[in-house]
C-alpha atoms as a PDB file:
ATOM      1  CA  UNK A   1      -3.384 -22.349  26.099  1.00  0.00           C
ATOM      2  CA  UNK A   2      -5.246 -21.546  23.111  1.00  0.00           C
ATOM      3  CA  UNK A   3      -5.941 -18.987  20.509  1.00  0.00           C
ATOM      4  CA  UNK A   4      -8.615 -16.504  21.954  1.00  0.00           C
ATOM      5  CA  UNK A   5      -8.769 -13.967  18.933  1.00  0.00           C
ATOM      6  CA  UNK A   6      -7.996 -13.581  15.399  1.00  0.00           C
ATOM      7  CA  UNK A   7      -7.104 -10.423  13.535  1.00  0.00           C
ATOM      8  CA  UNK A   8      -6.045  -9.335  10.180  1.00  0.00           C
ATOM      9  CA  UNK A   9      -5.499  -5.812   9.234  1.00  0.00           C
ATOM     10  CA  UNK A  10      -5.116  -4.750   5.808  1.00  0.00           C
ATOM     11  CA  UNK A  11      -4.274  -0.860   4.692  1.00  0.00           C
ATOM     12  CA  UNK A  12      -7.361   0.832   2.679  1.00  0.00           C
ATOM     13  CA  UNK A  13      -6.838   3.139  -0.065  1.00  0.00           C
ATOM     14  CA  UNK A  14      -7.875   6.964   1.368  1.00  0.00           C
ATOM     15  CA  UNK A  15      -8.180   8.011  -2.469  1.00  0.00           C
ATOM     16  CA  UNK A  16     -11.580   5.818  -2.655  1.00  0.00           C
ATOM     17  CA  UNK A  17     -14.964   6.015  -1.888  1.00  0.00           C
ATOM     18  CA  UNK A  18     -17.121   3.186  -2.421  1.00  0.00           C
ATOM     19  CA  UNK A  19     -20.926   2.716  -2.314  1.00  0.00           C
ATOM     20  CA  UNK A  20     -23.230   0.180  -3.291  1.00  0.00           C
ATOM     21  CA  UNK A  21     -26.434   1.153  -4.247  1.00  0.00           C
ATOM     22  CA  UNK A  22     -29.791   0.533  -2.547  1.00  0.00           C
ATOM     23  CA  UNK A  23     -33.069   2.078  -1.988  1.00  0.00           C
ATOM     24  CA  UNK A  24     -34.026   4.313   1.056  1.00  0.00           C
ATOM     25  CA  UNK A  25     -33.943   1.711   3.531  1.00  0.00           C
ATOM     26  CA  UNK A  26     -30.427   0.929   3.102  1.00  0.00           C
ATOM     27  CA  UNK A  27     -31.002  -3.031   2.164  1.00  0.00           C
ATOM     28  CA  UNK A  28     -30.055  -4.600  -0.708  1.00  0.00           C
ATOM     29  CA  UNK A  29     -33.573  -5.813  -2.026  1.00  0.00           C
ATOM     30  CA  UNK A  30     -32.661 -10.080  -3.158  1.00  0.00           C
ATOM     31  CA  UNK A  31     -35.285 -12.403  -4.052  1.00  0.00           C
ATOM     32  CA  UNK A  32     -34.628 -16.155  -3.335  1.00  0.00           C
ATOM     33  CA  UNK A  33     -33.705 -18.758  -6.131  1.00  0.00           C
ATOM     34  CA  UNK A  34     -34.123 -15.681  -8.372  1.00  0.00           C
ATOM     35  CA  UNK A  35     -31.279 -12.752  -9.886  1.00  0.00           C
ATOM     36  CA  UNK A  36     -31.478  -9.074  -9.162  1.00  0.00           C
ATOM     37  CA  UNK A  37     -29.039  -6.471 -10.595  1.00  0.00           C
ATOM     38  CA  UNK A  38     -26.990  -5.060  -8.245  1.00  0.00           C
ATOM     39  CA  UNK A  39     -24.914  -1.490  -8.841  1.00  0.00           C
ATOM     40  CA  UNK A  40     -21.619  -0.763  -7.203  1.00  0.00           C
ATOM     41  CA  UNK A  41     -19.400   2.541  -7.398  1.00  0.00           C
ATOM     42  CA  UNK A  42     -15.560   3.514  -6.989  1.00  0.00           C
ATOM     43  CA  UNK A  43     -14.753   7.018  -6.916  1.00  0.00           C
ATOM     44  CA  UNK A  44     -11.398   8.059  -7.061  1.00  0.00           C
ATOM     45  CA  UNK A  45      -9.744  11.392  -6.162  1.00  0.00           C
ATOM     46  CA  UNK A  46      -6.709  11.145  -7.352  1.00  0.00           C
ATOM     47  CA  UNK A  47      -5.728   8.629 -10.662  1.00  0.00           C
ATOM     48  CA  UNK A  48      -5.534   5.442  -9.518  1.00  0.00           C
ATOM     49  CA  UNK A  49      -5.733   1.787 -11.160  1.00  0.00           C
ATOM     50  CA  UNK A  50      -8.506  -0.294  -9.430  1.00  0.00           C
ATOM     51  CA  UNK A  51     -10.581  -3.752  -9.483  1.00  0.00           C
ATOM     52  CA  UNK A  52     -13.616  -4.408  -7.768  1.00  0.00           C
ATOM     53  CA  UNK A  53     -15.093  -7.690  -6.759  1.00  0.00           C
ATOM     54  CA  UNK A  54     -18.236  -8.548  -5.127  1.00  0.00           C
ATOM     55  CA  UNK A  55     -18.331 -11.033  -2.294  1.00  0.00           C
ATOM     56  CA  UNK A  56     -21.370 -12.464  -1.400  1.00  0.00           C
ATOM     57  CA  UNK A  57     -22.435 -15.262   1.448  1.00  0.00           C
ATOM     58  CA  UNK A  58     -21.422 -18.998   0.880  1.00  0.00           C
ATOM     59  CA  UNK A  59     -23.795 -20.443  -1.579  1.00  0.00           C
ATOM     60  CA  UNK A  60     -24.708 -17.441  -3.045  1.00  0.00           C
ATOM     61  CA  UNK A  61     -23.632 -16.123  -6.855  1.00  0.00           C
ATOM     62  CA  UNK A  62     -22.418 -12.240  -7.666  1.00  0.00           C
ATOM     63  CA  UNK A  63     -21.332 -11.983 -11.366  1.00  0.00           C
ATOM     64  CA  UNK A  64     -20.338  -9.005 -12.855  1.00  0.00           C
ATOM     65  CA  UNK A  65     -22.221  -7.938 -16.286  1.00  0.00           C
ATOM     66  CA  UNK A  66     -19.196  -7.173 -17.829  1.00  0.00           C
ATOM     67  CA  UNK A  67     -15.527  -8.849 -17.329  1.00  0.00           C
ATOM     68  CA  UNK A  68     -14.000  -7.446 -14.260  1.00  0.00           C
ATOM     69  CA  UNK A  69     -10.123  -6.067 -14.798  1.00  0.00           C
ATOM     70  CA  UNK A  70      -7.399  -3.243 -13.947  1.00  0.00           C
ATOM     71  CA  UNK A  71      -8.942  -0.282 -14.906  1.00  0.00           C
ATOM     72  CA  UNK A  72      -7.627   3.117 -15.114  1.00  0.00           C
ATOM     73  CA  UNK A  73      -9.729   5.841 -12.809  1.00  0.00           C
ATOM     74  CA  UNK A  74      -9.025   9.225 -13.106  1.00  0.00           C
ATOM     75  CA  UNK A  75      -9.270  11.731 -10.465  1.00  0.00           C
ATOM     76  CA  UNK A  76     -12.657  12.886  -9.604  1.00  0.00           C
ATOM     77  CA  UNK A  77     -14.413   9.929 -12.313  1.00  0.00           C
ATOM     78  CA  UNK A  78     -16.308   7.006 -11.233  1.00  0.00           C
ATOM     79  CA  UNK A  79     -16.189   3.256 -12.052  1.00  0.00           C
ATOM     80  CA  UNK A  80     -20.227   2.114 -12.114  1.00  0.00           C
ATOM     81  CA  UNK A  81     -20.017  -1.813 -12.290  1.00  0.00           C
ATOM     82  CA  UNK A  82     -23.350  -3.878 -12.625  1.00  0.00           C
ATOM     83  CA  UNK A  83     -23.580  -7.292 -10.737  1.00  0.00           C
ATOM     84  CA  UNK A  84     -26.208  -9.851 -11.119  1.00  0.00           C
ATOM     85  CA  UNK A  85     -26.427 -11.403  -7.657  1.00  0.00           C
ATOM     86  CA  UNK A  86     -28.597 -14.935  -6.982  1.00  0.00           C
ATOM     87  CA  UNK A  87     -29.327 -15.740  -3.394  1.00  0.00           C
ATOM     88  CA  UNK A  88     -30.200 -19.585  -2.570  1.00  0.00           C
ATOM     89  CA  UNK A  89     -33.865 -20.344  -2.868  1.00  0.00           C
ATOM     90  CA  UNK A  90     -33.794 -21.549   0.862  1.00  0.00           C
ATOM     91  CA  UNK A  91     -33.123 -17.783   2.112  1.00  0.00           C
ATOM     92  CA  UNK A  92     -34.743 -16.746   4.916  1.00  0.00           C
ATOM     93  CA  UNK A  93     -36.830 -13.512   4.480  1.00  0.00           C
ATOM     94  CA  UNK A  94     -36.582 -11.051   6.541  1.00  0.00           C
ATOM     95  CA  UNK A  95     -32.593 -11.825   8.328  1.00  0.00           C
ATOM     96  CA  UNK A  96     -30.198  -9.504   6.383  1.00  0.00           C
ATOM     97  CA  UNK A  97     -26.977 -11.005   4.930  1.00  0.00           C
ATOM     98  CA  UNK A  98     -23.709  -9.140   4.210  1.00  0.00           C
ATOM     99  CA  UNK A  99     -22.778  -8.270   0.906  1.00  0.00           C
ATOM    100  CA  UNK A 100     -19.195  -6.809   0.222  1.00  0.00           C
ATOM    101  CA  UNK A 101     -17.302  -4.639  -1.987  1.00  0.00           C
ATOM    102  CA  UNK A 102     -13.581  -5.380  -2.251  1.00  0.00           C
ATOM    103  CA  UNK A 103     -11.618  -3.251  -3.901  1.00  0.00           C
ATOM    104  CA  UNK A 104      -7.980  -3.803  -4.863  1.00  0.00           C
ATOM    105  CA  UNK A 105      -5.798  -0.707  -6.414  1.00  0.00           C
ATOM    106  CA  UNK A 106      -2.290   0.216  -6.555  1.00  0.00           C
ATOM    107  CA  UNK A 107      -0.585   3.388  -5.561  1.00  0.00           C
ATOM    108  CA  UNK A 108       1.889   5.763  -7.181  1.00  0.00           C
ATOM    109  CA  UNK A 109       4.657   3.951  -5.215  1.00  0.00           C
ATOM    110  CA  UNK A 110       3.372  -0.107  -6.351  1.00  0.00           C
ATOM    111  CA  UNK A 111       1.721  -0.086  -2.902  1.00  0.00           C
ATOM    112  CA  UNK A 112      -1.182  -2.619  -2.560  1.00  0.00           C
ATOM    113  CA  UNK A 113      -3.879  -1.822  -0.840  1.00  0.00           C
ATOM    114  CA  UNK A 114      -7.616  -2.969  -0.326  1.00  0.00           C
ATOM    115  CA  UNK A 115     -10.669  -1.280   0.460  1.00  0.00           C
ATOM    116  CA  UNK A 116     -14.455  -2.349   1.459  1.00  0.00           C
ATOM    117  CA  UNK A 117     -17.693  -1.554   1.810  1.00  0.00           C
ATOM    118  CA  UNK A 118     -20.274  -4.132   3.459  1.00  0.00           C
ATOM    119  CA  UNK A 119     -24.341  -3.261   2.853  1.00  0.00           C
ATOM    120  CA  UNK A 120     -26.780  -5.835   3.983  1.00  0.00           C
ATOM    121  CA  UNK A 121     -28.987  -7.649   1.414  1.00  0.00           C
ATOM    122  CA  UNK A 122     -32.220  -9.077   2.180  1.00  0.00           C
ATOM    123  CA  UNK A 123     -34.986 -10.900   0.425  1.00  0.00           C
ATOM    124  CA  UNK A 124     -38.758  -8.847   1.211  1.00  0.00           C
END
C-alpha cells in the first residue's frame, strides 16, 4: 500500500487578476548568470489588501525592487511590482522554466486566500 497521488487545494481570490509581463511570445526572456527586470501586476475589483511574491526555480533569485508588504488595492487600481530575477549561469537555453506569482490577500470576512499565475521563463 502506498501513496499514489498528492493534492493540495487552496481557494483563489475571484476579485484578482494577475499577469506577468512578457513580450509577444509569451516567455519570460532570462539570461544565465546575469539579472533581468521582471514586471508583475494585481488588479483588483473590489478593495482588497494584497502581497505578492515571486517564486522562481531552486537555485534561482527573484527580488523585488522595492520591499514587498500588505498593501491596500482599491477597486479597479493596479499594484505594478518590479522584480529583478537571476537564473543560474548553468541554465540551459532553450527548455522553459516556471516562474510564479503568488498572491496572498484577505477578504472582507478575514478569509485567506491565495492566488497564482505561472509564465514560463527562458534564457534565448
Amino acid at each position: 500500500m502506498g501513496v499514489t497521488a498528492w493534492q493540495s487545494w487552496r481557494t483563489e481570490d475571484p476579485r484578482l487578476a494577475l499577469t506577468i509581463e512578457t513580450p509577444p511570445d509569451g516567455l519570460v526572456p532570462v539570461e544565465p548568470g546575469r539579472t533581468v527586470k521582471v514586471t508583475t501586476t494585481v488588479t483588483a475589483t473590489t478593495t482588497t489588501v494584497v502581497s505578492p511574491h515571486l517564486l522562481v526555480p531552486d537555485n534561482w533569485k527573484a527580488l523585488p525592487r522595492h520591499p514587498i508588504r500588505l498593501t491596500p488595492l482599491k477597486a479597479g487600481k493596479t499594484l505594478r511590482t518590479r522584480w529583478l530575477v537571476t537564473a543560474p549561469a548553468d541554465l540551459p537555453h532553450h527548455l522553459p522554466q516556471p516562474v510564479r506569482l503568488l498572491v496572498r490577500s484577505r477578504g472582507k470576512r478575514a478569509e485567506q486566500f491565495v492566488t497564482s499565475l505561472v509564465a514560463r521563463a527562458q534564457a534565448g
